[in-house]
C-alpha atoms as a PDB file:
ATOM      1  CA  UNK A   1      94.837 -21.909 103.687  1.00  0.00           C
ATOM      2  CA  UNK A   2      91.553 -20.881 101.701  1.00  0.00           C
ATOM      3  CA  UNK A   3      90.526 -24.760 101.739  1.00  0.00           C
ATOM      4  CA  UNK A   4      91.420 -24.737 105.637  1.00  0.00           C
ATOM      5  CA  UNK A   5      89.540 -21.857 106.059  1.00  0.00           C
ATOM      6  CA  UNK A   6      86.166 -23.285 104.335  1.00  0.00           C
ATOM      7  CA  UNK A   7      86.635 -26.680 105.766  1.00  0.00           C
ATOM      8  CA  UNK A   8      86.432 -24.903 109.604  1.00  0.00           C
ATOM      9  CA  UNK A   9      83.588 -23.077 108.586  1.00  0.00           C
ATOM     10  CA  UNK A  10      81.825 -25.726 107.409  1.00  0.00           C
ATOM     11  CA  UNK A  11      82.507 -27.975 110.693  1.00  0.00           C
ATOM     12  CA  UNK A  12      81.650 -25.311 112.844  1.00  0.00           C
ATOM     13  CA  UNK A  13      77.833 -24.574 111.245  1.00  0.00           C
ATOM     14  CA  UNK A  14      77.629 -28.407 111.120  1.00  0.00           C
ATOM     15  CA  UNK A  15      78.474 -28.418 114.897  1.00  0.00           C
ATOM     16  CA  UNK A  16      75.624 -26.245 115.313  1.00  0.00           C
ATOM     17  CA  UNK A  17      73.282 -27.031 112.852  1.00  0.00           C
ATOM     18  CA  UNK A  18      74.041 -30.452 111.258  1.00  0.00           C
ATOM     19  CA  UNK A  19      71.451 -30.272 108.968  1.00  0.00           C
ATOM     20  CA  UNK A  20      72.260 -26.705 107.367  1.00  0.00           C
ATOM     21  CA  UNK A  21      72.715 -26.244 103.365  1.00  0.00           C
ATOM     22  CA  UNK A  22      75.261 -24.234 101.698  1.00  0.00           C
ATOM     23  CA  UNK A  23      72.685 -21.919 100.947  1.00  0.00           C
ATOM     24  CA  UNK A  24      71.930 -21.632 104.472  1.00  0.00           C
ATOM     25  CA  UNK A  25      75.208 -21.039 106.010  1.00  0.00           C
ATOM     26  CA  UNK A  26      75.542 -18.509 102.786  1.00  0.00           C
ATOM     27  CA  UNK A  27      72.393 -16.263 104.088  1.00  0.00           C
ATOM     28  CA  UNK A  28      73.381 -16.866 108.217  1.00  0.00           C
ATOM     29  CA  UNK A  29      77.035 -15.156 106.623  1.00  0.00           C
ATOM     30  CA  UNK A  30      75.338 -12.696 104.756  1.00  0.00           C
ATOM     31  CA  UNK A  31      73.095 -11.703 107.745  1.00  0.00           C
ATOM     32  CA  UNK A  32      76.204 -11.275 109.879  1.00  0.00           C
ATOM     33  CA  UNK A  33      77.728  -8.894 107.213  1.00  0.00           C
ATOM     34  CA  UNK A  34      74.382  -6.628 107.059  1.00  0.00           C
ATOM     35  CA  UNK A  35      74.427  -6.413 110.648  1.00  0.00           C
ATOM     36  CA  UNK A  36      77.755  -5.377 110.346  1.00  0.00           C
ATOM     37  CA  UNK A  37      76.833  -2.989 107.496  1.00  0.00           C
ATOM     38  CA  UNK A  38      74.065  -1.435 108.954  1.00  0.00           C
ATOM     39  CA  UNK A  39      75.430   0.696 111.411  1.00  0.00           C
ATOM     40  CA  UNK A  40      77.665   2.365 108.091  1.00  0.00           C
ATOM     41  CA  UNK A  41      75.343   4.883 107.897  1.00  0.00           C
ATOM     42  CA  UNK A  42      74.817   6.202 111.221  1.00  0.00           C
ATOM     43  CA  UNK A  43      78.720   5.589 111.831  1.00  0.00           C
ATOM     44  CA  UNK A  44      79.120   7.886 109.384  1.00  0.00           C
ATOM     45  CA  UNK A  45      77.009  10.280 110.175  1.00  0.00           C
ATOM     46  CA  UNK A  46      78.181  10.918 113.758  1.00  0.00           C
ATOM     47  CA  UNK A  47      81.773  10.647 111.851  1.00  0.00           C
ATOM     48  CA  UNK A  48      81.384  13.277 109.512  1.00  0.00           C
ATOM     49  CA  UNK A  49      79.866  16.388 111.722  1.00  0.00           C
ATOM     50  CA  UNK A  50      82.836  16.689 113.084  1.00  0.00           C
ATOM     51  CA  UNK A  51      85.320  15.338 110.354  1.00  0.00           C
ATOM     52  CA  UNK A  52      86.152  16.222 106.306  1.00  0.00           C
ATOM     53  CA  UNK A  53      84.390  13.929 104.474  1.00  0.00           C
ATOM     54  CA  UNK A  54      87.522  12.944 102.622  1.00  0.00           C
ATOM     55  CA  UNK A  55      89.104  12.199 105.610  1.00  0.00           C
ATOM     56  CA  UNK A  56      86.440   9.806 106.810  1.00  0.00           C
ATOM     57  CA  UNK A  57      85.729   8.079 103.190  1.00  0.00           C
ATOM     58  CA  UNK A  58      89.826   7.706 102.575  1.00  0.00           C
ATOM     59  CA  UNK A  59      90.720   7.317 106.384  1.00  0.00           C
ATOM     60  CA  UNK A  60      88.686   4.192 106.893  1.00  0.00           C
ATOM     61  CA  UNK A  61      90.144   2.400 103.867  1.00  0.00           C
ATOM     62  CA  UNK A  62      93.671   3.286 104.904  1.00  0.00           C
ATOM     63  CA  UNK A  63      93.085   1.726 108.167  1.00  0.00           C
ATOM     64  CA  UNK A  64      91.288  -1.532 106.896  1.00  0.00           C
ATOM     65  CA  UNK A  65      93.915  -1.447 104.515  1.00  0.00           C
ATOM     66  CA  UNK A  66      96.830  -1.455 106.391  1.00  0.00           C
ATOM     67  CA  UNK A  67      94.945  -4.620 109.247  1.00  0.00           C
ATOM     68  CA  UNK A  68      94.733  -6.079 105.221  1.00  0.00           C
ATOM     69  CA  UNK A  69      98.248  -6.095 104.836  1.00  0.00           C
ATOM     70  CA  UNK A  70      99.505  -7.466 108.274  1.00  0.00           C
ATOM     71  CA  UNK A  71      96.804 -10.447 107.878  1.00  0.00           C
ATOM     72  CA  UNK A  72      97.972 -11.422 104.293  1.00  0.00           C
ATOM     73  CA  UNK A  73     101.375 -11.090 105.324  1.00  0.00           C
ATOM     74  CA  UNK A  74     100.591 -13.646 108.504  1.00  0.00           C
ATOM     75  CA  UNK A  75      98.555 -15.814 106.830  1.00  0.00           C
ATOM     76  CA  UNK A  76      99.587 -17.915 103.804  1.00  0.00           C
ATOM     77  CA  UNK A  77      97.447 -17.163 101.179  1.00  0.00           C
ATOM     78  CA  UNK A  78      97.242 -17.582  97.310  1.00  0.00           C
ATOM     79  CA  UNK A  79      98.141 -14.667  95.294  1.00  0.00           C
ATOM     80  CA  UNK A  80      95.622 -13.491  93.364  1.00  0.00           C
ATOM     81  CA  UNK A  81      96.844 -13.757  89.385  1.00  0.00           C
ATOM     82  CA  UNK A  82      96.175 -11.498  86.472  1.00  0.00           C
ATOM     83  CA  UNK A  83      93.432 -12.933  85.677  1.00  0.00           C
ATOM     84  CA  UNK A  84      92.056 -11.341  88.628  1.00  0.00           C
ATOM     85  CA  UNK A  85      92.915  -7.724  88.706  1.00  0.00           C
ATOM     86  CA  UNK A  86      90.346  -6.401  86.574  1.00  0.00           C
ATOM     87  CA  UNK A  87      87.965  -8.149  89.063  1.00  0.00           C
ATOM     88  CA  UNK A  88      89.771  -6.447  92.186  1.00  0.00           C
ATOM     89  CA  UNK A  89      90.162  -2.611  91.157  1.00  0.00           C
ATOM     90  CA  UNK A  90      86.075  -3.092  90.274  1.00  0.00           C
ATOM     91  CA  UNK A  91      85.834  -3.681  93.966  1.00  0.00           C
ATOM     92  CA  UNK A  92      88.163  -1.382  94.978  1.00  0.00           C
ATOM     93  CA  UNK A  93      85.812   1.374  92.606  1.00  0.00           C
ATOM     94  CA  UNK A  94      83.102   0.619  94.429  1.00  0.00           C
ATOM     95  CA  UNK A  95      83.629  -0.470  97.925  1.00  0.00           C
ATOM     96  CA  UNK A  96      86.853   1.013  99.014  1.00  0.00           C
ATOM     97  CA  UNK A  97      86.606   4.435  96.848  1.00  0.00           C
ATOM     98  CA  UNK A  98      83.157   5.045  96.003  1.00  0.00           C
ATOM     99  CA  UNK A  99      81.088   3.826  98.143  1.00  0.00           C
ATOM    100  CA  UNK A 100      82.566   5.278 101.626  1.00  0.00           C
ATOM    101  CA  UNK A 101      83.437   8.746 100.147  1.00  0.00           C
ATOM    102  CA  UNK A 102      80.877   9.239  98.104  1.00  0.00           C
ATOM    103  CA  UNK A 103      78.127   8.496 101.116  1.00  0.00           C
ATOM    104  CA  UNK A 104      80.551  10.317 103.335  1.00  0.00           C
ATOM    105  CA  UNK A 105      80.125  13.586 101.148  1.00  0.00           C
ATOM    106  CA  UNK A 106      76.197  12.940 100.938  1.00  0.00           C
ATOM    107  CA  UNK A 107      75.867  12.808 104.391  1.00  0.00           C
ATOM    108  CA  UNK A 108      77.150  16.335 105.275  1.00  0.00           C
ATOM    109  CA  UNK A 109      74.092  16.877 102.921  1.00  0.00           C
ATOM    110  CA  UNK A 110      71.084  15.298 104.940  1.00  0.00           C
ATOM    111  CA  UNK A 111      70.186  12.869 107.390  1.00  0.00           C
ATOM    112  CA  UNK A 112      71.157   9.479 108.389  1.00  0.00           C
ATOM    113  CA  UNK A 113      67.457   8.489 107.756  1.00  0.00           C
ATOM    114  CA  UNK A 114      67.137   9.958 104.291  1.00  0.00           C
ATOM    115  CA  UNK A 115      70.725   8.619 103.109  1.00  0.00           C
ATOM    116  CA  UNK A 116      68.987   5.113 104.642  1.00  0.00           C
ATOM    117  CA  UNK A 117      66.061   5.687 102.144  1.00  0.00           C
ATOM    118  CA  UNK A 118      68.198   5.822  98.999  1.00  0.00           C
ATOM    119  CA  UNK A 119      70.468   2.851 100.438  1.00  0.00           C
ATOM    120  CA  UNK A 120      67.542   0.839 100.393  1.00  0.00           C
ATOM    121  CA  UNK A 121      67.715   0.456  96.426  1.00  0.00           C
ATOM    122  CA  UNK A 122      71.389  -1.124  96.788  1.00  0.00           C
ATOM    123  CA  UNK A 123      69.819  -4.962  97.210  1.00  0.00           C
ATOM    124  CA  UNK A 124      67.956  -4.539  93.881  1.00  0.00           C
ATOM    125  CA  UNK A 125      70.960  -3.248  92.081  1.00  0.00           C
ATOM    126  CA  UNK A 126      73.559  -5.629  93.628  1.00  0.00           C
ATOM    127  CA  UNK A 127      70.789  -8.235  92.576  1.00  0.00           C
ATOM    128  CA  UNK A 128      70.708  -7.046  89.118  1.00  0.00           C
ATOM    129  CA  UNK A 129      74.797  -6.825  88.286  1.00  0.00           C
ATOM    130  CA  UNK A 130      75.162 -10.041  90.017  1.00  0.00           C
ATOM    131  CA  UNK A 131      72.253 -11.591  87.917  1.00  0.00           C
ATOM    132  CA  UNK A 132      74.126 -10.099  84.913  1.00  0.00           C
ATOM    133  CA  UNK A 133      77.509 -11.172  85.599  1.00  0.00           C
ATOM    134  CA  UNK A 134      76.806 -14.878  86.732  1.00  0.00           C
ATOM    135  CA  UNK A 135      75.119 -15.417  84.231  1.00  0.00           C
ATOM    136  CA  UNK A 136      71.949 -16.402  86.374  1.00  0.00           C
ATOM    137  CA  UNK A 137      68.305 -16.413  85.233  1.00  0.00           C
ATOM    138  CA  UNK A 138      66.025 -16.082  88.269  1.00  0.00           C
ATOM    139  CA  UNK A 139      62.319 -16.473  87.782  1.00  0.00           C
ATOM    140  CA  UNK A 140      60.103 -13.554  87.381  1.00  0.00           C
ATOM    141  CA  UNK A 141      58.689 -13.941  91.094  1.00  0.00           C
ATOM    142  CA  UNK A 142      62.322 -13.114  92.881  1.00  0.00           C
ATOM    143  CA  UNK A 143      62.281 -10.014  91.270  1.00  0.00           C
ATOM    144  CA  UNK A 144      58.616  -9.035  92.028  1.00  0.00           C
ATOM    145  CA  UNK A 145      59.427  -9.959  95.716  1.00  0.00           C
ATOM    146  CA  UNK A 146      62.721  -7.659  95.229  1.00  0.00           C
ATOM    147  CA  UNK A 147      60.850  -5.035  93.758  1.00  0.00           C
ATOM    148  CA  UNK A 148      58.324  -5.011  95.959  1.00  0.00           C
ATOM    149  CA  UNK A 149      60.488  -5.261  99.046  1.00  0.00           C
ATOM    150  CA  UNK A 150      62.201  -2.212  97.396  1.00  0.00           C
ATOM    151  CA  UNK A 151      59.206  -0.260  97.511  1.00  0.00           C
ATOM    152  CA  UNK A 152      57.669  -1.350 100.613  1.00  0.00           C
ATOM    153  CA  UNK A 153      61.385   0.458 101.896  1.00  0.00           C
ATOM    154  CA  UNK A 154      61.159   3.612 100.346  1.00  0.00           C
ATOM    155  CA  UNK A 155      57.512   4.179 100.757  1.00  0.00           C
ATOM    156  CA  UNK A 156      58.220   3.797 104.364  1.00  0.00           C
ATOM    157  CA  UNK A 157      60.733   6.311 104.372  1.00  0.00           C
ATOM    158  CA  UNK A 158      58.971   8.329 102.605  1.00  0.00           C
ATOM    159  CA  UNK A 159      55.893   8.465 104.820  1.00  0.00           C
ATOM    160  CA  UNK A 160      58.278   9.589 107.370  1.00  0.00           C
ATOM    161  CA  UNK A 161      59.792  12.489 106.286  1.00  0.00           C
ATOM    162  CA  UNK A 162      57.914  15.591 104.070  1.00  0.00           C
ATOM    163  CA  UNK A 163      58.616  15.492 100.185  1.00  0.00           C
ATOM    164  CA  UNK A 164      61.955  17.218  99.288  1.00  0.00           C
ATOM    165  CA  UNK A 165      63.426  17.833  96.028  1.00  0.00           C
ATOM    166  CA  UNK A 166      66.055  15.731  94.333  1.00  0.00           C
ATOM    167  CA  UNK A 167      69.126  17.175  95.475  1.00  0.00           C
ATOM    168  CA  UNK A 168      72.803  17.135  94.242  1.00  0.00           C
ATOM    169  CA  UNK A 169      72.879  14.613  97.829  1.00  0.00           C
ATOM    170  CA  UNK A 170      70.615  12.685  96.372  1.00  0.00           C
ATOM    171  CA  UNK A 171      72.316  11.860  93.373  1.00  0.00           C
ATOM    172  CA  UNK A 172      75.787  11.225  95.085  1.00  0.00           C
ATOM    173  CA  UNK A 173      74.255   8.790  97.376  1.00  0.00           C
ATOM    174  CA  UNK A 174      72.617   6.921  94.815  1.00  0.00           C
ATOM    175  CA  UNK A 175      75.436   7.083  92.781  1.00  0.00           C
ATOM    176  CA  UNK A 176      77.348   5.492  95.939  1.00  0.00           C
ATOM    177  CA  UNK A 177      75.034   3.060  96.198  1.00  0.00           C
ATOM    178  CA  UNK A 178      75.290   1.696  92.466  1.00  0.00           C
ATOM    179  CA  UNK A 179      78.636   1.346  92.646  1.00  0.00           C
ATOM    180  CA  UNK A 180      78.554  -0.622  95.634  1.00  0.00           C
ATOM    181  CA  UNK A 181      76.517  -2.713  94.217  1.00  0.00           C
ATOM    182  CA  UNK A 182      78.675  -3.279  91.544  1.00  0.00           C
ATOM    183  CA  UNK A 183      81.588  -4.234  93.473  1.00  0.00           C
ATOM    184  CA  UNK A 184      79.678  -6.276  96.088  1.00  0.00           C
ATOM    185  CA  UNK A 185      78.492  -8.888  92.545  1.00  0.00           C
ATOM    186  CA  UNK A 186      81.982  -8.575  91.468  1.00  0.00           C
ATOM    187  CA  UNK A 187      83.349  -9.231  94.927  1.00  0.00           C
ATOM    188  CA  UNK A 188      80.781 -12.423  95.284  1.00  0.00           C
ATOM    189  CA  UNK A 189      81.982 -14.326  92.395  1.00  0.00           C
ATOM    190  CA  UNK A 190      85.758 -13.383  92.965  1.00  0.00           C
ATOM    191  CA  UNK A 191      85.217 -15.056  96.134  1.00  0.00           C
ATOM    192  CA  UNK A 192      84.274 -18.266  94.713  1.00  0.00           C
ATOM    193  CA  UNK A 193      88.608 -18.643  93.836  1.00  0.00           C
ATOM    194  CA  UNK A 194      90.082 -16.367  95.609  1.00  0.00           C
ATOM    195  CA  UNK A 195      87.896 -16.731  99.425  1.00  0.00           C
ATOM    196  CA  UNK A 196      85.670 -14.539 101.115  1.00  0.00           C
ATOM    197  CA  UNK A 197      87.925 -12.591 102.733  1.00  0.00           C
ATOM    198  CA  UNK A 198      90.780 -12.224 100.595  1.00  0.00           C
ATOM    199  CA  UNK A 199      88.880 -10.682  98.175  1.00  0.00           C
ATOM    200  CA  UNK A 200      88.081  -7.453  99.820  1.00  0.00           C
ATOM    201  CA  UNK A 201      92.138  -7.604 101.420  1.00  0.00           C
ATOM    202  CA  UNK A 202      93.090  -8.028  98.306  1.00  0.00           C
ATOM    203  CA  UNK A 203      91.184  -5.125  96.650  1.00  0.00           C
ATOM    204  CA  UNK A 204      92.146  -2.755 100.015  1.00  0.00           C
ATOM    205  CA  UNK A 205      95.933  -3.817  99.942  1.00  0.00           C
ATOM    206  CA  UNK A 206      95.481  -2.361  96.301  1.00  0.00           C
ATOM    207  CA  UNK A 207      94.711   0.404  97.015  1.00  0.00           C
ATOM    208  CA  UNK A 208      96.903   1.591 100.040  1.00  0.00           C
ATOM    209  CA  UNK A 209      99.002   3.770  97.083  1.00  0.00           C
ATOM    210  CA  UNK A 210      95.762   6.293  97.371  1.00  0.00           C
ATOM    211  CA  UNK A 211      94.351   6.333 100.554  1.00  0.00           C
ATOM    212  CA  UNK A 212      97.465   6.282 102.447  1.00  0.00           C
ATOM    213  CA  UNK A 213      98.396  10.111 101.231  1.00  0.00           C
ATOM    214  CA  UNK A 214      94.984  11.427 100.879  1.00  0.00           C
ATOM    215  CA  UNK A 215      94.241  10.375 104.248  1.00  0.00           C
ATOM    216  CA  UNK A 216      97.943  11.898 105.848  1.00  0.00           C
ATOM    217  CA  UNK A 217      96.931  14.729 103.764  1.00  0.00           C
ATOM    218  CA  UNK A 218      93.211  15.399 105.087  1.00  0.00           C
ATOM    219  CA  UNK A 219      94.422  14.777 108.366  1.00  0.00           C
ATOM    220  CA  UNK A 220      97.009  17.278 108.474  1.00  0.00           C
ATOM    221  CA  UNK A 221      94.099  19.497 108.266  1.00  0.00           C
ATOM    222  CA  UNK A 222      91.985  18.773 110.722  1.00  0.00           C
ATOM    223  CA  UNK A 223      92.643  20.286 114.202  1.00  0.00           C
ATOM    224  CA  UNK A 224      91.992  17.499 116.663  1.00  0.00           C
ATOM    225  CA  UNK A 225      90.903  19.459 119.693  1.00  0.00           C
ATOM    226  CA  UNK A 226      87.764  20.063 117.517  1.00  0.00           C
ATOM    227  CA  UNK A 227      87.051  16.299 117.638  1.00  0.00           C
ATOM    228  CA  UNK A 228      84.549  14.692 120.074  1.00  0.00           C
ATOM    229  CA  UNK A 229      85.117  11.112 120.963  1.00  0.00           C
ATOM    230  CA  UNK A 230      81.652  10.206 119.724  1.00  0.00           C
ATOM    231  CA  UNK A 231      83.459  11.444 116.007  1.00  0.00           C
ATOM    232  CA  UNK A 232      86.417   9.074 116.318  1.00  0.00           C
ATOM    233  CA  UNK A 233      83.937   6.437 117.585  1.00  0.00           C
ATOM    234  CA  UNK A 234      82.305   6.617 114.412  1.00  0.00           C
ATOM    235  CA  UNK A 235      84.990   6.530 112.308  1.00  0.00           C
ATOM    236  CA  UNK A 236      86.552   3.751 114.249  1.00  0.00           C
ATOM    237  CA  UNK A 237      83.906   1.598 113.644  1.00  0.00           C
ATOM    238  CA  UNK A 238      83.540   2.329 109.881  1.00  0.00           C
ATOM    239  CA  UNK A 239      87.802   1.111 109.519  1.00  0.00           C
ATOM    240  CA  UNK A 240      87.038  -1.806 111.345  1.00  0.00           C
ATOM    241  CA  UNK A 241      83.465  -3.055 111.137  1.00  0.00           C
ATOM    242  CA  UNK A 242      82.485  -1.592 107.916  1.00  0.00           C
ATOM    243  CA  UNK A 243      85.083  -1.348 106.004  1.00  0.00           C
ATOM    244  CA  UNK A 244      86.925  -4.654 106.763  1.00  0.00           C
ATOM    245  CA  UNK A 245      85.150  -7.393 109.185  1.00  0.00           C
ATOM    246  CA  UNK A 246      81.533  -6.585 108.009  1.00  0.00           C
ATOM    247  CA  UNK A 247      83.395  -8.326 104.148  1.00  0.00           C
ATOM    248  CA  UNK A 248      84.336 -11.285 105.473  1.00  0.00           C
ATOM    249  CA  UNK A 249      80.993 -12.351 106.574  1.00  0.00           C
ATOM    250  CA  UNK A 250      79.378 -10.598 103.665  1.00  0.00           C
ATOM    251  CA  UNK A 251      81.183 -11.752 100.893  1.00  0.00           C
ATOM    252  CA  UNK A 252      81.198 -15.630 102.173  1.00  0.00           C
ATOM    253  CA  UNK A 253      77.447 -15.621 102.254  1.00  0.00           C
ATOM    254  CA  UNK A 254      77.134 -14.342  98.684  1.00  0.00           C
ATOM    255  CA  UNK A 255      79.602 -17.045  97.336  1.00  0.00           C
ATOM    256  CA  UNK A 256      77.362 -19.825  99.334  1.00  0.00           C
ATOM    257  CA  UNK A 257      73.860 -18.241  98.945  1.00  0.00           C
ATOM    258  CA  UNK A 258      73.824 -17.308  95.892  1.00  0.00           C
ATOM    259  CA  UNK A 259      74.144 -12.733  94.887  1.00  0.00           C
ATOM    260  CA  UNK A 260      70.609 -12.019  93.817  1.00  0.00           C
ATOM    261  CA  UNK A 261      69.540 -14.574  96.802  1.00  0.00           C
ATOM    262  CA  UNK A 262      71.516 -13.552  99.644  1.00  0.00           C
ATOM    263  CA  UNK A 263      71.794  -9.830  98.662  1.00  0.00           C
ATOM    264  CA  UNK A 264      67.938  -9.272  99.513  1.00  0.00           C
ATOM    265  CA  UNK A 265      69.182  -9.424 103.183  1.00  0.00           C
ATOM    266  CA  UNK A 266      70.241  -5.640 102.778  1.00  0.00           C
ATOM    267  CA  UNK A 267      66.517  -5.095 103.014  1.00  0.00           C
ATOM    268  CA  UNK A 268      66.980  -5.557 106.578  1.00  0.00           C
ATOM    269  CA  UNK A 269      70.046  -2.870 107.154  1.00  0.00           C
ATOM    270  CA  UNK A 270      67.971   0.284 107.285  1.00  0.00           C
ATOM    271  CA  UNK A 271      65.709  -1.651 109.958  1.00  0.00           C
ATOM    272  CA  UNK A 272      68.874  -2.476 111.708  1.00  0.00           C
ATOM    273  CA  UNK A 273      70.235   1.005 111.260  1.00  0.00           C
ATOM    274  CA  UNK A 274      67.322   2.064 113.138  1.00  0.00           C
ATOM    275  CA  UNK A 275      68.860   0.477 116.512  1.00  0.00           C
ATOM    276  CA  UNK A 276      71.914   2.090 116.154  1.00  0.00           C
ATOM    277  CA  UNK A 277      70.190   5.223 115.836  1.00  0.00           C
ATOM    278  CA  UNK A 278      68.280   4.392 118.883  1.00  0.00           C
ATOM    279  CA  UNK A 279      71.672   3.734 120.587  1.00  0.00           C
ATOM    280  CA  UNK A 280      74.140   6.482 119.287  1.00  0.00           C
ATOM    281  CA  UNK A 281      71.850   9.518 118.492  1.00  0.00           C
ATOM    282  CA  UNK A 282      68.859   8.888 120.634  1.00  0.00           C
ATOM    283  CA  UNK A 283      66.364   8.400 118.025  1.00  0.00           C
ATOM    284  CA  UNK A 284      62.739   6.604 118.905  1.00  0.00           C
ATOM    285  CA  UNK A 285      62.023   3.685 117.902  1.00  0.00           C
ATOM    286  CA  UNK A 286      58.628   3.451 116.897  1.00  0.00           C
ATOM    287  CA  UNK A 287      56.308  -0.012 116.341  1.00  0.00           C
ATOM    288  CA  UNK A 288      55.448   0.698 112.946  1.00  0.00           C
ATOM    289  CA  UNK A 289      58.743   0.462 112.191  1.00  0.00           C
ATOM    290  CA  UNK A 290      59.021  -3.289 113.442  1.00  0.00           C
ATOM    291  CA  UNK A 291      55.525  -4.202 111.812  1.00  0.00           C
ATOM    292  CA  UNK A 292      56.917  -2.917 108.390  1.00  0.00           C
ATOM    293  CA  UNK A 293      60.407  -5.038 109.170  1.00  0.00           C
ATOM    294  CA  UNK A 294      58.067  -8.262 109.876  1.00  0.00           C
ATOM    295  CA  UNK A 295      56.640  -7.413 106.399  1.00  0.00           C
ATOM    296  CA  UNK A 296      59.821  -7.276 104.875  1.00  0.00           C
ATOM    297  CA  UNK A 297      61.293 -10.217 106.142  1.00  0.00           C
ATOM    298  CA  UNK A 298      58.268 -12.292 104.951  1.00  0.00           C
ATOM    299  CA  UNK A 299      59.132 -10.853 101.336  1.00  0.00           C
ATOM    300  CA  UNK A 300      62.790 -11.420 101.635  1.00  0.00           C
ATOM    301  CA  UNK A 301      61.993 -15.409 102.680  1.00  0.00           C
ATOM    302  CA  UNK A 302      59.163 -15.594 100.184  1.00  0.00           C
ATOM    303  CA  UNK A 303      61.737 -14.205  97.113  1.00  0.00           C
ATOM    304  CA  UNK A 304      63.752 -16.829  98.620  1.00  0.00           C
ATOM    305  CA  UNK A 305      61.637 -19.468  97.705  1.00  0.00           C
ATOM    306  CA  UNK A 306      60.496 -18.174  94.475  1.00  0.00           C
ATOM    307  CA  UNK A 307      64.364 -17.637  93.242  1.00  0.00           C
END
């Protein structure tokens, strides 16, 4: 089924785009996933004004956990061996556990925009562990372009908000964002035997045991006449967009592309995450916003290049 599965992918971008590389269908999958991605943070935002934390980080595994399990038990796939476990419950760590409670937590703590300003460092570490554990030595110009894309991010955000000290937020959602990082590398070369998708089923069917009862249990607390539909909205879309579809893509265009390569497209999620701002909470969007995207996207293609 995996070979099935790459074989239609690959007729379909050559239906499109005969002339596309691997590396080119890798970075059109991973731009699908960050679109997917980048509406995480104001998802969870609206989500989490209205609903425990716990609830929303657990809850939207257990959903994307349980759609997991019905398409691995529809679709034949191979079973992932021992060899492979240690790989899966790093992904589980980081992007089923850590990842969506930890941010969820931070997020009670500030804004959408300032959780967007520390989420901007998770390219350069997802770069960095995948570097590490592929083995892969990239020349010194990718990482200036990643470093510098980095910074061009946070001295943007930066500009637009006043100075604030570090706060215990702070260090949760950076914390979030390393391990996320972690488990996206980890998830990229898994995907190389196991397929794209499988891998993150895989790590989410494994970890039903958890977020099945801490999610019953949350909810049991949560009185649902409190609950706005703009809440469940949010949460809906981290179970199913986030959490689950927003993989697939992702996790094919890092096998193809290349981690350090393809990862740099996160760049482009707190630009994106600007939209849905603009669309769920109303937020301006203002053109110095878009010149400093142009900028970033020439850095992204130019580390490209220099990789």
């Amino acid at each position: 089924m995996q070979q099935l599965s790459s074989t239609l992918s690959i007729k379909l971008a050559s239906k499109f785009s005969p002339k596309w590389t691997s590396k080119q269908q890798g970075y059109a999958f991973g731009l699908l996933g960050v679109l997917l991605f980048s509406g995480g943070i104001p998802a969870t935002r609206l989500a989490v004004l209205e609903l425990p934390a716990i609830f929303v980080g657990a809850g939207r595994a257990m959903v994307a956990g349980l759609l997991a399990a019905v398409l691995l038990l529809l679709v034949p796939v191979v079973k992932p061996t021992r060899r492979h476990l240690a790989g899966l419950v790093i992904v589980a760590f980081g992007a089923v556990f850590a990842y969506p409670i930890l941010s969820a937590v931070a997020l009670q703590q500030m804004s959408s925009n300032h959780a967007t300003l520390i989420s901007a460092l998770m390219p350069l570490m997802t770069a960095m562990f995948g570097a590490y554990l592929g083995k892969q030595r990239l020349k010194p110009g990718f990482w200036w372009c990643a470093v510098a894309s980095s910074a061009l991010v946070i001295s943007y955000n930066l500009s637009q908000q006043q100075a604030s000290a570090v706060s215990i937020g702070d260090a949760t959602m950076l914390f979030a964002c390393l391990c996320c990082g972690l488990a996206y590398a980890k998830g990229a070369l898994l995907a190389k035997t196991l397929g794209s998708w499988q891998v993150i089923c895989w790590a989410l069917l494994l970890s039903l045991p958890i977020t099945i009862p801490v999610t019953v249990w949350q909810f049991l607390q949560i009185e649902a006449s409190t609950v706005s539909a703009s809440g469940w909205y949010g949460f809906a879309y981290l179970a199913l967009f986030s959490m689950f579809l927003g993989f697939f893509a992702w996790y094919k265009g890092l096998a193809l592309g290349g981690v350090a390569q393809v990862s740099q497209l996160q760049q482009l999620s707190p630009f994106l995450a600007i939209f849905w701002a603009h669309w769920w909470l109303g937020e301006a969007i203002q053109p110095l916003q878009m010149m400093v995207a142009l900028l970033l996207v020439s850095l992204i293609l130019l580390g490209r290049r220099l990789a």
